[in-house]
Protein backbone atom coordinates (compact mmCIF):
# COMPACT_ATOMS: atom_id res chain seq x y z
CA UNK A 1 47.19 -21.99 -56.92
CA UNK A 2 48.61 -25.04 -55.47
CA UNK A 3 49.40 -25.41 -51.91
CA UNK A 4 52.64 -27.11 -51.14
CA UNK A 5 53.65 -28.51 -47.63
CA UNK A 6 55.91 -25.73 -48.09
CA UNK A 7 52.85 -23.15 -48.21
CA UNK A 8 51.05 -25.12 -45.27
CA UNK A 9 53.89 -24.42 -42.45
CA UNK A 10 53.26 -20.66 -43.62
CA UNK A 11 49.00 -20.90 -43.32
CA UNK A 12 49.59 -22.83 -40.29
CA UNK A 13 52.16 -20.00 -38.68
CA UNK A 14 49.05 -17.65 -39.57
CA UNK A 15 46.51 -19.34 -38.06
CA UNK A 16 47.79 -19.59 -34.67
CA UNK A 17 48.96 -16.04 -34.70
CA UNK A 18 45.24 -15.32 -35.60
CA UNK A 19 44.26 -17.87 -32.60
CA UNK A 20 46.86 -15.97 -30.27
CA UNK A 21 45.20 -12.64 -30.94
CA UNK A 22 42.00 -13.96 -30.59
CA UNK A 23 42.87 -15.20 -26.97
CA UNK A 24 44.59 -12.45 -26.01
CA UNK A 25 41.68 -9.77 -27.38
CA UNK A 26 39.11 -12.42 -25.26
CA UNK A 27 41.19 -12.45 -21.91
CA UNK A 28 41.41 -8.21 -22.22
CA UNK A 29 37.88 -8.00 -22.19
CA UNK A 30 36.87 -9.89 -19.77
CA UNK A 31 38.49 -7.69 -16.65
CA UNK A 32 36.54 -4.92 -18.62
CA UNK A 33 32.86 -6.78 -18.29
CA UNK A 34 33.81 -7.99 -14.71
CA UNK A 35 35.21 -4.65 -13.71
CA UNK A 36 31.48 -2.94 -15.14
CA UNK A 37 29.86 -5.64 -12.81
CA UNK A 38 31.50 -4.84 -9.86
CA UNK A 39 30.51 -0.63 -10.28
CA UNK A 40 28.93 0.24 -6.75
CA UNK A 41 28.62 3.36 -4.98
CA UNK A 42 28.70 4.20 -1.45
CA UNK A 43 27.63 6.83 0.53
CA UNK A 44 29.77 8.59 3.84
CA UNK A 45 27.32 8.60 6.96
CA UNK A 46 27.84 12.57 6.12
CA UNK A 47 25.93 12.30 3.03
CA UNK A 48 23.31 10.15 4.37
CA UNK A 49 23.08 12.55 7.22
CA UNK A 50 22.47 15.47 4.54
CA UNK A 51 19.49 13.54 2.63
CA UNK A 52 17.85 12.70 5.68
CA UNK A 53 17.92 16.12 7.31
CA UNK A 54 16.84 17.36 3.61
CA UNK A 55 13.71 14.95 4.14
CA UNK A 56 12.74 16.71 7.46
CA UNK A 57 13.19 20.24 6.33
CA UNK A 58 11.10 19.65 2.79
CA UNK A 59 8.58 17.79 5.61
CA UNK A 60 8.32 21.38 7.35
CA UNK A 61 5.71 24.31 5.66
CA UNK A 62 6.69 27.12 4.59
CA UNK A 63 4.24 29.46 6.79
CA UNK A 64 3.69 28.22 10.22
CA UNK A 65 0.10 28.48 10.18
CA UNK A 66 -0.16 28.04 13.93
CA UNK A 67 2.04 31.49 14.75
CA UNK A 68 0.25 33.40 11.98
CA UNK A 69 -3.46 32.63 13.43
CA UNK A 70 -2.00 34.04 17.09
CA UNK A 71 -0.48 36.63 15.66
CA UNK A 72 -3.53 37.65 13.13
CA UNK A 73 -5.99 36.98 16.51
CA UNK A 74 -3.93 40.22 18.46
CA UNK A 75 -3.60 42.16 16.44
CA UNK A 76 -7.23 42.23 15.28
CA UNK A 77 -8.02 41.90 19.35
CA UNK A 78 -5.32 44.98 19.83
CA UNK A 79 -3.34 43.09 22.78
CA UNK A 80 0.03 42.74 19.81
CA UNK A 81 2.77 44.81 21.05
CA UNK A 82 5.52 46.38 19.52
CA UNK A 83 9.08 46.64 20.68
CA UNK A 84 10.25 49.43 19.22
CA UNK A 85 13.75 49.07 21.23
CA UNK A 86 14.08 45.77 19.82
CA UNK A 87 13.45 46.27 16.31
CA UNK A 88 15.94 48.94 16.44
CA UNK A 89 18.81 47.12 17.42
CA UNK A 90 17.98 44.32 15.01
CA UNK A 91 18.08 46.98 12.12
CA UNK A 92 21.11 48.01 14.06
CA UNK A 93 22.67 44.62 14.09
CA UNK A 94 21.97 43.57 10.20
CA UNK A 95 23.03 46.97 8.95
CA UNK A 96 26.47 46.41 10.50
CA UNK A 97 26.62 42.89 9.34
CA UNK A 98 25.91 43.80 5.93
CA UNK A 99 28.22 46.73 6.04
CA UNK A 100 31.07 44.45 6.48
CA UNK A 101 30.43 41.66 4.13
């Protein structure tokens, strides 16, 4: 096949369409790569409230060994009393919160 100057203007026509498209495909993805750069996060002071008070509380034991020796020491020593009065009202109390929820 023989290319005429006829067939050139044609090729030529092509091949800055193809250039365009290339420019324009290159200049939409580059607000994509910049935009994945500029990804930050940022925490509220209430969130980095939360995290720190989670810190203390997984800083605290479970069992405070401290109360359980005292306690453990009277009652073995017979000096641990009982309030009867106020173990009643506290059964009292939760059985009327529960009762409602």
């Amino acid at each position: 096949m023989e290319i005429t100057p006829k067939d050139s203007a044609n090729i030529e026509a092509y091949v800055n369409q193809v250039q365009e498209k290339d420019k324009v495909d290159a200049a939409a993805e580059q607000p994509e790569k910049q935009q994945n750069k500029a990804d930050t996060v940022a925490l509220s002071n209430a969130a980095k409230n939360i995290q720190e008070a989670q810190k203390k509380l997984e800083a605290i034991p479970d069992v405070r060994e401290d109360k359980v020796a005292e306690l453990k020491e009277q009652i073995e020593n017979g000096t641990y009393e009982i309030d009867a009065e106020k173990i009643a009202d506290k059964m009292l109390k939760d059985s009327l919160f529960y009762d409602l929820t």
